[in-house]
Protein backbone atom coordinates (compact mmCIF):
# COMPACT_ATOMS: atom_id res chain seq x y z
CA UNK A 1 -99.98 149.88 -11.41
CA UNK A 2 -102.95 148.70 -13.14
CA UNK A 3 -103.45 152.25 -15.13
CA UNK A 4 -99.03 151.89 -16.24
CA UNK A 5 -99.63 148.30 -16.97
CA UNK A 6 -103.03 149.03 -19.55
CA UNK A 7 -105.09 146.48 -17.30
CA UNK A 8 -107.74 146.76 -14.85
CA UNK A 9 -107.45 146.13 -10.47
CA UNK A 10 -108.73 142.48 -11.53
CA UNK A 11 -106.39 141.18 -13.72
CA UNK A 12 -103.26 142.93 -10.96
CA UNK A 13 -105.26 141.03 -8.78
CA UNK A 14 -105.05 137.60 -10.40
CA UNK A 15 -101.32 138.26 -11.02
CA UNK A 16 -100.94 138.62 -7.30
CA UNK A 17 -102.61 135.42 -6.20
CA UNK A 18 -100.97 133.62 -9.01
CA UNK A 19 -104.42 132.93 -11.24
CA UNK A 20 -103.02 134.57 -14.05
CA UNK A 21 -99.49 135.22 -15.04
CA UNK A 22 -97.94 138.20 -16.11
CA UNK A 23 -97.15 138.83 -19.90
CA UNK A 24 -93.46 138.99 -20.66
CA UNK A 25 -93.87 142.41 -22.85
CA UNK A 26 -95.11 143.93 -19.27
CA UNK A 27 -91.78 142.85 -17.21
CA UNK A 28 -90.20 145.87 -18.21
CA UNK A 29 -92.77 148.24 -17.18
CA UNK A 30 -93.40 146.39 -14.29
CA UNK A 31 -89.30 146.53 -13.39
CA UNK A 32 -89.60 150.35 -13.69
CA UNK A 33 -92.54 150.72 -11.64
CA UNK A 34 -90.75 149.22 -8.47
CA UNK A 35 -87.32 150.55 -9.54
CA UNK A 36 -85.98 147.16 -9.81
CA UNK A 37 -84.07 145.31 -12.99
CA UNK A 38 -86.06 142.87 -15.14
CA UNK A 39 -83.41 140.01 -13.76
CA UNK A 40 -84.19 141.48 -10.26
CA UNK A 41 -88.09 141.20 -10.95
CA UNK A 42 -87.35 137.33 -12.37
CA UNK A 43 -85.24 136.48 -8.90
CA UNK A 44 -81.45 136.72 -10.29
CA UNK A 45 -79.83 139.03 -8.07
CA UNK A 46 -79.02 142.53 -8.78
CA UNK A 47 -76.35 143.51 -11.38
CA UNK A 48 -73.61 146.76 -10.41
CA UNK A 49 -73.39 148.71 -13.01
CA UNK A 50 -71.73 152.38 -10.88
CA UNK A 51 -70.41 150.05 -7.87
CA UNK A 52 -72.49 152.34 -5.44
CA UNK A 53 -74.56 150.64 -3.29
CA UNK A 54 -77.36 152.23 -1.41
CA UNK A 55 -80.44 153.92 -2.93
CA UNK A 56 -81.27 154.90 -6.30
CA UNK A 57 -80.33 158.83 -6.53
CA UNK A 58 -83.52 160.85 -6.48
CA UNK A 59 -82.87 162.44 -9.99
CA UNK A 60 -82.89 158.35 -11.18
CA UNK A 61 -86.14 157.74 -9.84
CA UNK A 62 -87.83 160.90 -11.08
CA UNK A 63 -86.39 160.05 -14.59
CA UNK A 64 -87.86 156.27 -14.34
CA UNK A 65 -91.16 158.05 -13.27
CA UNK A 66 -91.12 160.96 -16.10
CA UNK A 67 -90.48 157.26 -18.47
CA UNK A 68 -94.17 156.14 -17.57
CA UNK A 69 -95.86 159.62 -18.39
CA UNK A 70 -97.56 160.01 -21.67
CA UNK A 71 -94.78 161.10 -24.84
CA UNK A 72 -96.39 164.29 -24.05
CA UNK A 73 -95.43 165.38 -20.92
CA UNK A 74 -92.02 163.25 -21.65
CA UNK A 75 -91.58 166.28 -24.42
CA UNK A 76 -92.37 168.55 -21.88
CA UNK A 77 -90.55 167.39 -19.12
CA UNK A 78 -87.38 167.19 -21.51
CA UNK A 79 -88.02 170.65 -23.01
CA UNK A 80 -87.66 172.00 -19.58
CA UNK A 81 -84.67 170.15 -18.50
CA UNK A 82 -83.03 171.55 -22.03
CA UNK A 83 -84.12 175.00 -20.79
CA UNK A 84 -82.67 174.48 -17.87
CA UNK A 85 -79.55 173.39 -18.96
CA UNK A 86 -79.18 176.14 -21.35
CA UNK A 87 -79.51 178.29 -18.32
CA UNK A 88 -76.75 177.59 -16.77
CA UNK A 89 -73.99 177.43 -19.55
């Protein structure tokens, strides 16, 4: 968490026992790291977008993951899904 959110153990630390608080510009990344909304992470309750309850579909969750990766391996990871893709039509 500390590595996605560009701080070190101490500073997750003091946002954990409330000595420091978290910057608003790392709410997002912090959201997508526990695969929960920003308004989820702030306490208002969870908005339905598909109407499905239940867990997030794997593919979702490997997408939110392949978000955090360097631009990179995003490139990468998209170049292959394209190949993919291409594949099969």
């Amino acid at each position: 968490m500390a590595e996605a959110l560009g701080v070190s153990q101490q500073t997750i630390t003091s946002y954990e026992v409330a000595r420091r608080r978290i910057p608003v510009s790392a709410l997002p990344v912090l959201a997508r790291l526990l695969a929960i909304s920003v308004d989820e992470l702030l306490g208002e309750p969870a908005r339905k977008t598909n109407g499905k309850r239940g867990p997030t579909p794997k593919l979702q969750q490997q997408m939110e993951r392949v978000s955090l990766l360097p631009r990179a391996k995003q490139k990468f990871v998209s170049d292959m899904i394209d190949t993919v893709i291409q594949q099969a039509s």
